[in-house]
Protein backbone atom coordinates (compact mmCIF):
# COMPACT_ATOMS: atom_id res chain seq x y z
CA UNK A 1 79.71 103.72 122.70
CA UNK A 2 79.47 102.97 118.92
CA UNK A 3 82.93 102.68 116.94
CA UNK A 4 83.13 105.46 114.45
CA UNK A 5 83.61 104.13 111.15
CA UNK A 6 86.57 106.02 108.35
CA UNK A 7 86.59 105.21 104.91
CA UNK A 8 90.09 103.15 104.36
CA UNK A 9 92.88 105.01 103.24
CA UNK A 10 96.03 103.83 101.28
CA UNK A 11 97.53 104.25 104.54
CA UNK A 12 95.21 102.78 106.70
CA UNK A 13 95.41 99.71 104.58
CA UNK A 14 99.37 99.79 104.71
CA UNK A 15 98.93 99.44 108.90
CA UNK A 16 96.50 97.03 108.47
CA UNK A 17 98.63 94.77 106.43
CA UNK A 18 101.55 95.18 108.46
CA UNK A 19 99.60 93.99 111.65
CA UNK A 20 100.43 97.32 113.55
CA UNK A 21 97.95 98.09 116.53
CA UNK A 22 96.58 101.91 115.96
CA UNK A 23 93.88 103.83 116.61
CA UNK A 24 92.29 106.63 114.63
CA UNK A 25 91.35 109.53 115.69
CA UNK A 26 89.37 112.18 113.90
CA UNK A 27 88.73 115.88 113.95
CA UNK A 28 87.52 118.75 112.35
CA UNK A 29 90.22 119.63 109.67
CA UNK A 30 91.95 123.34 110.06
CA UNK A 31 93.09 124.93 106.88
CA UNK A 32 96.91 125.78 107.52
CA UNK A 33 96.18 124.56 111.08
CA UNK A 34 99.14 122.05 111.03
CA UNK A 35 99.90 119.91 113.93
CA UNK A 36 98.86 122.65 116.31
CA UNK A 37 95.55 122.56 115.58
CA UNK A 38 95.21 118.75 114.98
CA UNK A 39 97.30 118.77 118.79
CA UNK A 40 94.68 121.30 120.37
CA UNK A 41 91.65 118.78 118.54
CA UNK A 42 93.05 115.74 120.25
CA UNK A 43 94.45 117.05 123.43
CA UNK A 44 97.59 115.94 122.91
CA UNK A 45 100.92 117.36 123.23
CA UNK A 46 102.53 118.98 119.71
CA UNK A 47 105.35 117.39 120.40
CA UNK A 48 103.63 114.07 119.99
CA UNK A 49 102.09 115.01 116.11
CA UNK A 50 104.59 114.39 113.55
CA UNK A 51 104.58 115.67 110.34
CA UNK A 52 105.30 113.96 107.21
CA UNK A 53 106.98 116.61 105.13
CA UNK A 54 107.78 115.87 101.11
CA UNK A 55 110.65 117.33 100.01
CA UNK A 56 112.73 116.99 96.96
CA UNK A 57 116.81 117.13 96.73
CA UNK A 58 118.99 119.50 94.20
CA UNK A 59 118.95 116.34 91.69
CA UNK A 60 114.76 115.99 92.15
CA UNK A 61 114.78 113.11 93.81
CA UNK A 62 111.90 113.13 96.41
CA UNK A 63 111.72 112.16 99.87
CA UNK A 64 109.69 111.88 103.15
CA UNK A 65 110.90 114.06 106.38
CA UNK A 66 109.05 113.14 109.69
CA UNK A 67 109.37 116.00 112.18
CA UNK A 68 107.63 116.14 115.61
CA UNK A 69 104.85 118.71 115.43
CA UNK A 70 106.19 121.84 117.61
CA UNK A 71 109.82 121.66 115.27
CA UNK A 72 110.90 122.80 112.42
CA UNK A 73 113.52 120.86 109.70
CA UNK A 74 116.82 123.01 108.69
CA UNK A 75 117.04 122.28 105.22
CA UNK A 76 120.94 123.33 105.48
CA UNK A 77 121.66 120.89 107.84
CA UNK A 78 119.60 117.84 106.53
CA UNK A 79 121.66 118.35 103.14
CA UNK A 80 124.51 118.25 105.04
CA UNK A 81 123.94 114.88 106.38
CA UNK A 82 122.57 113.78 103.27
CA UNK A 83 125.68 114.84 101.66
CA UNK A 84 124.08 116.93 99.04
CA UNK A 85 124.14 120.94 98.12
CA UNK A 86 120.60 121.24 98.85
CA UNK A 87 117.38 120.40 99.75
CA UNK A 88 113.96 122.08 99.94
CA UNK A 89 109.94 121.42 100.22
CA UNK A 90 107.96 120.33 97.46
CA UNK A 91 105.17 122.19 96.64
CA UNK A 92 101.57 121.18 97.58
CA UNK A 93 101.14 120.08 93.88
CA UNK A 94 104.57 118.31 93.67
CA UNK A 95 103.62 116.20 97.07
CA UNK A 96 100.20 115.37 95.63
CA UNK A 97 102.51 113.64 92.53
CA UNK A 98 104.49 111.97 94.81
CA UNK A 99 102.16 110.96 97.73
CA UNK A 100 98.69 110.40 96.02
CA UNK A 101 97.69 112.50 99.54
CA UNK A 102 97.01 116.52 99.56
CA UNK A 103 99.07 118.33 101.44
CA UNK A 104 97.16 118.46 105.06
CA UNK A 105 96.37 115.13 104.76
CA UNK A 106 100.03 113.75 103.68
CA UNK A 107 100.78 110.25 105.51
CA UNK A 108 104.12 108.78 105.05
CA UNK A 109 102.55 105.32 104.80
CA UNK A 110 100.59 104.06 100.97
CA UNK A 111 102.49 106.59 99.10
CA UNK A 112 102.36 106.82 95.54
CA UNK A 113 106.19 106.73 95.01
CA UNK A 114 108.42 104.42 96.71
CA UNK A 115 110.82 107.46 98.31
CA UNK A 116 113.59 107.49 101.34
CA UNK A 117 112.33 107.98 104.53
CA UNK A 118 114.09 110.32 107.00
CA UNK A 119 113.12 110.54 110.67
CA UNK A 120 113.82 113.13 113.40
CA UNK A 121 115.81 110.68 115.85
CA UNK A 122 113.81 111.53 118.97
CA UNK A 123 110.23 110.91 117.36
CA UNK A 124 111.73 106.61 118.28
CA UNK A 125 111.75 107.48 121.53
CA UNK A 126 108.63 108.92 122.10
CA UNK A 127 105.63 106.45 123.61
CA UNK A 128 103.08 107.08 121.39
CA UNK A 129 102.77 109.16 118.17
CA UNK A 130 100.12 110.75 116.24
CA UNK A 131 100.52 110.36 112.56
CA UNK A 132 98.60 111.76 109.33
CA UNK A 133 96.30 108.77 108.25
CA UNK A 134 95.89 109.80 104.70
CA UNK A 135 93.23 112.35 104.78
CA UNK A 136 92.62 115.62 106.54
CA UNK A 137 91.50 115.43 110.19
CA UNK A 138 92.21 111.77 110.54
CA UNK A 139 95.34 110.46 112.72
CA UNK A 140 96.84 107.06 113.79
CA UNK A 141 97.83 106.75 117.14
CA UNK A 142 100.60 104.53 117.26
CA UNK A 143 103.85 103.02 119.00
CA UNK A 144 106.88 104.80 117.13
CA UNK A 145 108.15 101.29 116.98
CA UNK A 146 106.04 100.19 114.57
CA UNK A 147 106.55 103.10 112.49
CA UNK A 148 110.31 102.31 112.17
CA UNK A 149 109.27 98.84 111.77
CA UNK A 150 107.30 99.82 108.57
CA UNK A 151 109.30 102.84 106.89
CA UNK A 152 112.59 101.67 107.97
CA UNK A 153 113.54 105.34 108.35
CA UNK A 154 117.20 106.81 108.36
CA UNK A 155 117.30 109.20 111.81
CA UNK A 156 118.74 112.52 111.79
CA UNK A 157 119.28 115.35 113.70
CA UNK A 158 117.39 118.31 111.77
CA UNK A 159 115.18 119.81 114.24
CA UNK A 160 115.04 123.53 115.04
């Protein structure tokens, strides 16, 4: 079986560099489909997908949420554990600034802006992951491990 070939992405270079094993994965793109329809593509579990989500703080300062796939982030309670009155999602414009990626197609990995990296606790401790690679309808499959490895994320506990 031939090896399909992807153009490299800021991200793909990023995993590259850092010596993490992954493996991409593509399919056809789903607009608004999220990580249900990239999940249904790769017959994976949602659960497994996470989703980088760009959001910005009451003082502007941006920042990278990873959520697994089939959850959604309280914004009430991730300011709380930031510590701050509030936080809320950029729009698709906003995380295009930030990211260099379009929303879709956002990978927490090659970003445009340096930004702080928050992580759902239990995405460590799944086996594998499936991860925006920096363009719509491509993942990395990867060990979570590496992942932390990389972003050096701060867990919390945000899922709902």
């Amino acid at each position: 079986m031939a090896k399909e070939k992807f153009a490299k992405t800021q991200a793909i270079r990023v995993l590259e560099e850092q010596g993490v094993s992954f493996f991409l994965h593509s399919y056809r793109y789903v607009d608004r489909g999220g990580t249900e329809a990239a999940a249904k593509a790769l017959h994976v579990d949602e659960h497994l997908v996470v989703k980088t989500l760009i959001m910005e703080t009451d003082q502007g300062e941006p920042l990278i949420l990873l959520m697994h796939g089939d959850r959604k982030a309280s914004t009430k309670a991730l300011a709380r554990q930031l510590g701050i009155k509030k936080v809320r999602p950029c729009d698709p414009a906003t995380a295009h600034r930030h990211t260099g990626y379009l929303v879709g197609g956002i990978s927490p990995f090659g970003t445009r802006k340096k930004m702080k990296v928050l992580m759902e606790a239990t995405i460590g401790g799944l086996p594998r992951i499936y991860i925006n690679a920096g363009r719509r309808g491509l993942m990395a499959e990867m060990n979570p491990e590496d992942l932390v490895k990389i972003l050096d994320p701060l867990p919390v506990h945000v899922a709902v």
